[in-house]
N, C-alpha and C. Protein backbone atom coordinates (compact mmCIF):
# COMPACT_ATOMS: atom_id res chain seq x y z
N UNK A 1 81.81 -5.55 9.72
CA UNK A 1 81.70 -6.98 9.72
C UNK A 1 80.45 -7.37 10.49
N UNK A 2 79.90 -8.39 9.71
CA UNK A 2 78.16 -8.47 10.54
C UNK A 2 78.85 -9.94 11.48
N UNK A 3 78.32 -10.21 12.75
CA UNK A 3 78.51 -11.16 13.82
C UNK A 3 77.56 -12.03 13.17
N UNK A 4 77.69 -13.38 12.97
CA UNK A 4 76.92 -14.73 12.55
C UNK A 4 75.89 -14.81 14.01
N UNK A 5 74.71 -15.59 14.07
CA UNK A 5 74.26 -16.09 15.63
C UNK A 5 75.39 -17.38 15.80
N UNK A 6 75.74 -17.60 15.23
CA UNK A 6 76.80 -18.98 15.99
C UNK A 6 77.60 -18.01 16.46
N UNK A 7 78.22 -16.86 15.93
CA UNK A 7 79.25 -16.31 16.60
C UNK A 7 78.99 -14.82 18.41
N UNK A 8 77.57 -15.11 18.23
CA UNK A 8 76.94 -14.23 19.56
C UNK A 8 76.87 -15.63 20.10
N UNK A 9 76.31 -16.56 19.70
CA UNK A 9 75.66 -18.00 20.82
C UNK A 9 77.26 -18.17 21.58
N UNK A 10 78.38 -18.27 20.59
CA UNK A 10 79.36 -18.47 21.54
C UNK A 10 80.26 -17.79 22.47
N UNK A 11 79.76 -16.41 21.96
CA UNK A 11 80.35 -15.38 22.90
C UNK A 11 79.59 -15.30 24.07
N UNK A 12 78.58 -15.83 24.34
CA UNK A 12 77.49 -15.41 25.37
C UNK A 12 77.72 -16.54 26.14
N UNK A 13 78.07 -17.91 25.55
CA UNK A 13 78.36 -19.12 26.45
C UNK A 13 79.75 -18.68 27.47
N UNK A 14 80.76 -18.59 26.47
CA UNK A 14 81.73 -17.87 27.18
C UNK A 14 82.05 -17.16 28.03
N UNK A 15 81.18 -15.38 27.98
CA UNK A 15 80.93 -15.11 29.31
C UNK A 15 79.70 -15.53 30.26
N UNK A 16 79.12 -16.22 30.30
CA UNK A 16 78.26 -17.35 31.00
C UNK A 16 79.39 -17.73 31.83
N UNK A 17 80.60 -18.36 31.57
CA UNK A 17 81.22 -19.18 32.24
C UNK A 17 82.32 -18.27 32.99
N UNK A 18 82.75 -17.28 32.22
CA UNK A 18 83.42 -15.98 32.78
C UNK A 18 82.78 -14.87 33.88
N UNK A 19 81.67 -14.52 33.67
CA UNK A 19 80.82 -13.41 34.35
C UNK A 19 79.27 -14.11 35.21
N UNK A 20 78.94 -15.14 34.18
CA UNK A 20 77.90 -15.80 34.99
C UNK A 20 76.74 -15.16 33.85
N UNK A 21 75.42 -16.18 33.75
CA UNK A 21 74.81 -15.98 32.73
C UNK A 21 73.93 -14.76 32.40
N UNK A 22 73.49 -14.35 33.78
CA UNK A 22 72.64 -13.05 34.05
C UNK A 22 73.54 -11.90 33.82
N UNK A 23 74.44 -11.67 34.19
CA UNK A 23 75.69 -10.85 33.43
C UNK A 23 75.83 -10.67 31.81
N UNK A 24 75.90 -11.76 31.43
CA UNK A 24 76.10 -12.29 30.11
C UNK A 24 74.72 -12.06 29.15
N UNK A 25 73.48 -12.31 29.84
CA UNK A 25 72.58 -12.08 29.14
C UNK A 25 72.43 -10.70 28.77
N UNK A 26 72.62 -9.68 29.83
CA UNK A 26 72.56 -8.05 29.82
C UNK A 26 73.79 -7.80 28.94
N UNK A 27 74.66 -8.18 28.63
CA UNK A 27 75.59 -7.12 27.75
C UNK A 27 75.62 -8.37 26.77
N UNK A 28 74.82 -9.17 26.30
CA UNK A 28 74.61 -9.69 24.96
C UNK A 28 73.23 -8.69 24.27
N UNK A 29 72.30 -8.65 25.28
CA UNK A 29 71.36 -7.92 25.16
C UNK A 29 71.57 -6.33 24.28
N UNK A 30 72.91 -5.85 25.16
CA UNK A 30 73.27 -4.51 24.73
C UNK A 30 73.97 -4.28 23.48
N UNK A 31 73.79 -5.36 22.88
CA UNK A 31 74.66 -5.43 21.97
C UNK A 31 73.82 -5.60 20.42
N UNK A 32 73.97 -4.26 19.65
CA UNK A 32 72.90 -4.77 18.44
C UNK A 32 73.13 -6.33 17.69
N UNK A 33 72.13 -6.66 17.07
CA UNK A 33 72.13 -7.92 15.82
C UNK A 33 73.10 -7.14 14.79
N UNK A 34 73.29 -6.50 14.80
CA UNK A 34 74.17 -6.12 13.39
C UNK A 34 75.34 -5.15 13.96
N UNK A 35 75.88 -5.20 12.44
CA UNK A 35 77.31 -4.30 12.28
C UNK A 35 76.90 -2.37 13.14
N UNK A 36 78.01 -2.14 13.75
CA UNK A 36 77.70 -0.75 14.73
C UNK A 36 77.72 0.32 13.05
N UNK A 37 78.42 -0.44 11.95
CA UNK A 37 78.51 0.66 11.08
C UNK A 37 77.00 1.03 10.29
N UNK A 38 76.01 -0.04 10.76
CA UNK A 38 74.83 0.04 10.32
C UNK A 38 73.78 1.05 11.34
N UNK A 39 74.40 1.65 11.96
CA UNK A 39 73.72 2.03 13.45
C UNK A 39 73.37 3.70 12.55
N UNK A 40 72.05 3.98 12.59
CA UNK A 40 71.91 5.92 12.36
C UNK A 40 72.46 6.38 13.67
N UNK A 41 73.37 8.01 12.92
CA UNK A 41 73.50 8.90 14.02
C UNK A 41 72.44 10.20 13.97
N UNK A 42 72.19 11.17 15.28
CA UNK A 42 71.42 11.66 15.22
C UNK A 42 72.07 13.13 13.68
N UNK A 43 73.35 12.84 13.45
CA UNK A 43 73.77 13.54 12.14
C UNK A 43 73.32 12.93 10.85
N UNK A 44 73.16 11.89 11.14
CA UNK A 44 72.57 11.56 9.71
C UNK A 44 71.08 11.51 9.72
N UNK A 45 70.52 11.62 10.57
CA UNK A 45 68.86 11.38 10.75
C UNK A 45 68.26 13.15 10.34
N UNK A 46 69.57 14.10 11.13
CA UNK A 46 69.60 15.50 10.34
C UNK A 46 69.58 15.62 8.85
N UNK A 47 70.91 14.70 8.38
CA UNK A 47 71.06 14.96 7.02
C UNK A 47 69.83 14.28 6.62
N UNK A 48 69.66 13.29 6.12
CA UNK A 48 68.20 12.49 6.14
C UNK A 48 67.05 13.84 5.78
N UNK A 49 66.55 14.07 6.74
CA UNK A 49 65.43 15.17 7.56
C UNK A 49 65.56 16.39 6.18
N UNK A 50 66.80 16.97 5.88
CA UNK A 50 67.55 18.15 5.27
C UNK A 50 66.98 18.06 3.64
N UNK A 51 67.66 16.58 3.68
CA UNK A 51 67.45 16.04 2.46
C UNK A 51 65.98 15.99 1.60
N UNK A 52 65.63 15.34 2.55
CA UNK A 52 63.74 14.93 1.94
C UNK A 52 63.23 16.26 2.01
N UNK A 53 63.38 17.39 3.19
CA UNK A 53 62.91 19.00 2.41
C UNK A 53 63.22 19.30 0.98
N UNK A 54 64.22 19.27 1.07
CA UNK A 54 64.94 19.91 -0.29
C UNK A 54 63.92 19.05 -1.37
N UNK A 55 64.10 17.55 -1.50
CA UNK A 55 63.57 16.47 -2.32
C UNK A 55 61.77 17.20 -2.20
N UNK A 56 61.51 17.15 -1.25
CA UNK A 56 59.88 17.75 -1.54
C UNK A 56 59.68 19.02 -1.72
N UNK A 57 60.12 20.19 -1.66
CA UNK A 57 60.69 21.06 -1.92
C UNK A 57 60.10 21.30 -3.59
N UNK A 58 61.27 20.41 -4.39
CA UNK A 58 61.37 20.64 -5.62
C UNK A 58 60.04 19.58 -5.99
N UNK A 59 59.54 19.16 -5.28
CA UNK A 59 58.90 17.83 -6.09
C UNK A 59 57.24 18.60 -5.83
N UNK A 60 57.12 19.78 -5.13
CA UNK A 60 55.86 20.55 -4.68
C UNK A 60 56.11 21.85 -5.64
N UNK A 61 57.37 22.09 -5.89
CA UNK A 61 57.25 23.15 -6.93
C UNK A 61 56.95 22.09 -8.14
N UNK A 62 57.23 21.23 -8.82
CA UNK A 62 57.25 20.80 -9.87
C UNK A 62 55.70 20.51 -10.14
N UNK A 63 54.68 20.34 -8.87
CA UNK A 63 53.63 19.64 -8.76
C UNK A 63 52.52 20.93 -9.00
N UNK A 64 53.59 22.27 -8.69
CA UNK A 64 52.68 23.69 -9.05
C UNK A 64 52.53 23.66 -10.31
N UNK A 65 53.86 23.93 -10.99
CA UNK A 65 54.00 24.31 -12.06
C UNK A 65 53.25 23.72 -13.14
N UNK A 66 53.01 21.63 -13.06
CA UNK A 66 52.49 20.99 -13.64
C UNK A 66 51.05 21.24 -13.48
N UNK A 67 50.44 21.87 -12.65
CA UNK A 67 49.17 22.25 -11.92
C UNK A 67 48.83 23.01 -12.92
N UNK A 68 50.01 24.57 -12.79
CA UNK A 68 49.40 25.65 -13.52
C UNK A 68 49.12 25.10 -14.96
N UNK A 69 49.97 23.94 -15.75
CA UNK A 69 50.14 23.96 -17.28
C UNK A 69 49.16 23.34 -17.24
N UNK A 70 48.47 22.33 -16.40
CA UNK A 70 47.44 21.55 -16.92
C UNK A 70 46.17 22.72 -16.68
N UNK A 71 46.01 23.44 -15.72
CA UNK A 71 44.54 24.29 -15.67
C UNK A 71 44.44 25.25 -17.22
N UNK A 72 45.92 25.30 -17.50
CA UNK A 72 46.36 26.68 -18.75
C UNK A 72 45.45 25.13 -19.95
N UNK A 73 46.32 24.04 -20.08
CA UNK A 73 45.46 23.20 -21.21
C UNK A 73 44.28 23.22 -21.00
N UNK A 74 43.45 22.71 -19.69
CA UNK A 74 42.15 22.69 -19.43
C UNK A 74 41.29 24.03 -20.40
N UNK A 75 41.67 25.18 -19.59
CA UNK A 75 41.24 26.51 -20.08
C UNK A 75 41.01 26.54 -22.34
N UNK A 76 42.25 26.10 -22.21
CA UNK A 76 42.04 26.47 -24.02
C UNK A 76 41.14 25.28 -24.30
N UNK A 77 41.37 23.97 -23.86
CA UNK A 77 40.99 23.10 -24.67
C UNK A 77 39.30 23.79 -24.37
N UNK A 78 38.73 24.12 -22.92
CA UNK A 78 37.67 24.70 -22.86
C UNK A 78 37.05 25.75 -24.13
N UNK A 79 38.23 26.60 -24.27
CA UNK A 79 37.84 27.43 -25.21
C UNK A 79 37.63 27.13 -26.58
N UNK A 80 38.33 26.08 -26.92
CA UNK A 80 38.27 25.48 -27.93
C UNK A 80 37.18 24.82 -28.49
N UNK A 81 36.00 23.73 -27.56
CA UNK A 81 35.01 23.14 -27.32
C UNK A 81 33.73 24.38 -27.69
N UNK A 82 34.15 25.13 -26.87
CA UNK A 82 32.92 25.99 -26.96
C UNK A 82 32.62 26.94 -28.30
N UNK A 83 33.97 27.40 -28.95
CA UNK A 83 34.41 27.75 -30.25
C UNK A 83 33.47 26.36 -31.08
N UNK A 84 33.82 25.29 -30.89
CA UNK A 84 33.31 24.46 -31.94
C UNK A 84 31.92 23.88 -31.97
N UNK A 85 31.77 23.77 -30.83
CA UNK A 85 30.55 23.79 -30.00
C UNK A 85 29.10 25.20 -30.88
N UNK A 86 29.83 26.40 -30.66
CA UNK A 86 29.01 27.50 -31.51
C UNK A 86 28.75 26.88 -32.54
N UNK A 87 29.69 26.80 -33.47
CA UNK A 87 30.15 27.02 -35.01
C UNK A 87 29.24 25.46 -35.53
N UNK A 88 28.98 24.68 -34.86
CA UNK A 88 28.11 23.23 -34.77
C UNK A 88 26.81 23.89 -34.87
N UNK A 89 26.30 24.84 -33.44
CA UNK A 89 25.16 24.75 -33.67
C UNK A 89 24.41 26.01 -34.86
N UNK A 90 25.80 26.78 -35.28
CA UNK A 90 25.22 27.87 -36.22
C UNK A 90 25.10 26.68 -37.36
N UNK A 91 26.18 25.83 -37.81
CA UNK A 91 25.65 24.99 -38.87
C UNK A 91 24.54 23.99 -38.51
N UNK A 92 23.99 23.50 -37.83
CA UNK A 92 22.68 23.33 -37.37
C UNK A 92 21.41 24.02 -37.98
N UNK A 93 21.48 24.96 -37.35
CA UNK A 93 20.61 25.89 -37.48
C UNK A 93 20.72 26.05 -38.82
N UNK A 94 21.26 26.52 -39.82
CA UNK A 94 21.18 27.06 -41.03
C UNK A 94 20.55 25.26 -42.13
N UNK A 95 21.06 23.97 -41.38
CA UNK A 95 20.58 22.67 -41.77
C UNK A 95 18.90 22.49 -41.64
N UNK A 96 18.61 23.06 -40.00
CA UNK A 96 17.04 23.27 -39.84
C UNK A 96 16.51 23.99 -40.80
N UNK A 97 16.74 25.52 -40.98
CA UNK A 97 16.26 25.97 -42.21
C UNK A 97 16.30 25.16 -43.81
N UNK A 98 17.20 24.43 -43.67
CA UNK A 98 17.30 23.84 -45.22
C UNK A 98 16.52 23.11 -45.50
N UNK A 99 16.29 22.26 -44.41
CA UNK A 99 14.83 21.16 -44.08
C UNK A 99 13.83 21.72 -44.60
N UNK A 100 13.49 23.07 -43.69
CA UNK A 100 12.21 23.67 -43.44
C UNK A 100 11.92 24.05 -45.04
N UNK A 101 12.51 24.04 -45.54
CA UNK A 101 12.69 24.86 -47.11
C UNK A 101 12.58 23.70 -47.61
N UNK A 102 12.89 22.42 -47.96
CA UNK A 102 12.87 21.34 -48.48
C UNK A 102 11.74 21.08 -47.94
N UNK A 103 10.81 21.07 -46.89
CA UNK A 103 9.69 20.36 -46.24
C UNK A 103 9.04 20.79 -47.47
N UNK A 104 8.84 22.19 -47.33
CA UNK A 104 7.79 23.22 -47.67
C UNK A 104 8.16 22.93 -49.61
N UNK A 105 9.37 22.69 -50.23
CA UNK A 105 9.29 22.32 -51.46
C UNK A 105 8.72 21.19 -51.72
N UNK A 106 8.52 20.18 -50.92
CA UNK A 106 8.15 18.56 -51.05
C UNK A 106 6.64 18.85 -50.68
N UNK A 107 6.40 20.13 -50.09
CA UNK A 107 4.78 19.82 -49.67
C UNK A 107 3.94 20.11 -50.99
N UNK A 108 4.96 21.53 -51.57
CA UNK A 108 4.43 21.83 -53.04
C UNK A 108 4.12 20.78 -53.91
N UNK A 109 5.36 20.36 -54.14
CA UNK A 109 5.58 19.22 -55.23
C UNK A 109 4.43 18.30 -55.12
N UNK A 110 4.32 17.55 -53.58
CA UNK A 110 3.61 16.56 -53.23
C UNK A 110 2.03 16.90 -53.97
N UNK A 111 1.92 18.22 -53.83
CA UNK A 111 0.53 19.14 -54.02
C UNK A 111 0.26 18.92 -55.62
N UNK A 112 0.92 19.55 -56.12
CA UNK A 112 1.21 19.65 -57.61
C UNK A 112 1.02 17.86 -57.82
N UNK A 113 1.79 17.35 -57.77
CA UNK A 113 1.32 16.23 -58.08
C UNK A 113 0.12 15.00 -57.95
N UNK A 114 -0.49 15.20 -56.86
CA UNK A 114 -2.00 15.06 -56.81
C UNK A 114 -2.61 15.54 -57.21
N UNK A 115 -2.83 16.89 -57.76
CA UNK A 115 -3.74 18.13 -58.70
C UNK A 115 -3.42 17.36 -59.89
N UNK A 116 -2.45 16.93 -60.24
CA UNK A 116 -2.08 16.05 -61.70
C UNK A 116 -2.47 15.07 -62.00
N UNK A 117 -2.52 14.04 -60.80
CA UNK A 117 -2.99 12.84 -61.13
C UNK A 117 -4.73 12.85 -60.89
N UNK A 118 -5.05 13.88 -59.90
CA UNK A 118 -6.72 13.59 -60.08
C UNK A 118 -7.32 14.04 -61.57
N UNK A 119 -6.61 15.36 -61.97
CA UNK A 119 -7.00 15.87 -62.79
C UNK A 119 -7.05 15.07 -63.86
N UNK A 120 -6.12 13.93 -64.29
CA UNK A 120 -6.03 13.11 -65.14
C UNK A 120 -6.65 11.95 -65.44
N UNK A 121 -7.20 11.46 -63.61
CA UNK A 121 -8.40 10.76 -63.51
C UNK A 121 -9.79 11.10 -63.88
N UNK A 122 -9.49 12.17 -63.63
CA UNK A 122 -11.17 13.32 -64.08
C UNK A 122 -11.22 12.75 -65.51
N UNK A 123 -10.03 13.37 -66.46
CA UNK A 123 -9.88 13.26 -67.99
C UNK A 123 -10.10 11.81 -68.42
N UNK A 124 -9.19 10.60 -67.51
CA UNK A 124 -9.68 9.19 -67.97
C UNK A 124 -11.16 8.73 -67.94
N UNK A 125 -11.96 9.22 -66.67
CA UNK A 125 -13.04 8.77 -66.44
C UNK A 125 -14.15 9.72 -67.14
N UNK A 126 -13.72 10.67 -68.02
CA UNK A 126 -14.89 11.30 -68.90
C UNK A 126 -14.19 10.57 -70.18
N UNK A 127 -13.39 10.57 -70.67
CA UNK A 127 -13.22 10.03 -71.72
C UNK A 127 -13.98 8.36 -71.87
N UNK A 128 -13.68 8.31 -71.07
CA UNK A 128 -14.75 6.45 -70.78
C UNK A 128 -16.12 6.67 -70.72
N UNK A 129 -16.56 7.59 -70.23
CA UNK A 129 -17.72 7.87 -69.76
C UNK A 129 -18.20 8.52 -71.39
N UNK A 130 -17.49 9.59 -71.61
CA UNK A 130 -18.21 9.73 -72.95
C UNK A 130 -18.01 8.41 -74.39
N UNK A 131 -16.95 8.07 -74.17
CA UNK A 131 -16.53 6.72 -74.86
C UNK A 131 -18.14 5.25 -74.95
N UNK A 132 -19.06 5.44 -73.61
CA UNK A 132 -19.83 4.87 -73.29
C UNK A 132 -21.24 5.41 -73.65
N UNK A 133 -21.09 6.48 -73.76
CA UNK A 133 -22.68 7.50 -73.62
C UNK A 133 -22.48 7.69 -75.51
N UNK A 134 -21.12 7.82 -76.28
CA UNK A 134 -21.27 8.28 -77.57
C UNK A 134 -21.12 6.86 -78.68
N UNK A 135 -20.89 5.81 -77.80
CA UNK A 135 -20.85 4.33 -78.81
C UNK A 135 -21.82 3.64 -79.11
């Protein structure tokens, strides 16, 4: 049962008038604000103490174990990256060559086709030219 302050204010007036107030103040004093059933014993401050080992205990193994599984994911997903990571830059590489091979076909082509069109300018501008010198 918790004591109200109206119900300490009047117990303390009381012995005020019974014991005298300086009396009264010291064993109001001694007396907790609350219920004695709310009071820790040094057995439960044990159990308490017992308890939270055990509770951290399991909560430091659980914090290993989750440790080890995440370094074990870390590790593959690592391995994994670098697996794809290769296999990127071998297809790379074989893309550079495809270029280099396409450069070198477009340089031909490009070639070939200016040899065509001068050559054809050559042919327009004698044909005019003799077109001019034979009319």
């Amino acid at each position: 049962m918790t004591v109200s302050e109206e119900q300490r204010l009047e117990l303390f007036h009381r012995l005020s008038e019974q014991i005298g107030e300086g009396a009264a103040n010291t064993l109001m004093e001694s007396l907790p604000p609350f219920s004695w059933h709310d009071v820790a014993t040094k057995d439960d401050l044990k159990a308490l103490k017992e308890w939270t080992e055990v509770k951290f205990e399991r909560v430091d193994a659980q914090f290993v174990a989750l440790s080890a599984e995440f370094r074990t994911a870390i590790a593959e997903l690592s391995a994994n990256m670098t697996n794809e990571i290769a296999g990127l830059s071998k297809e790379i590489s074989g893309l550079s060559k495809e270029i280099s091979g396409l450069s070198m076909d477009n340089a031909r082509q490009t070639w070939v086709f200016v040899s065509t069109v001068a050559a054809l300018a050559v042919a327009v501008c004698a044909t005019i030219a003799g077109g001019v010198f034979f009319a």
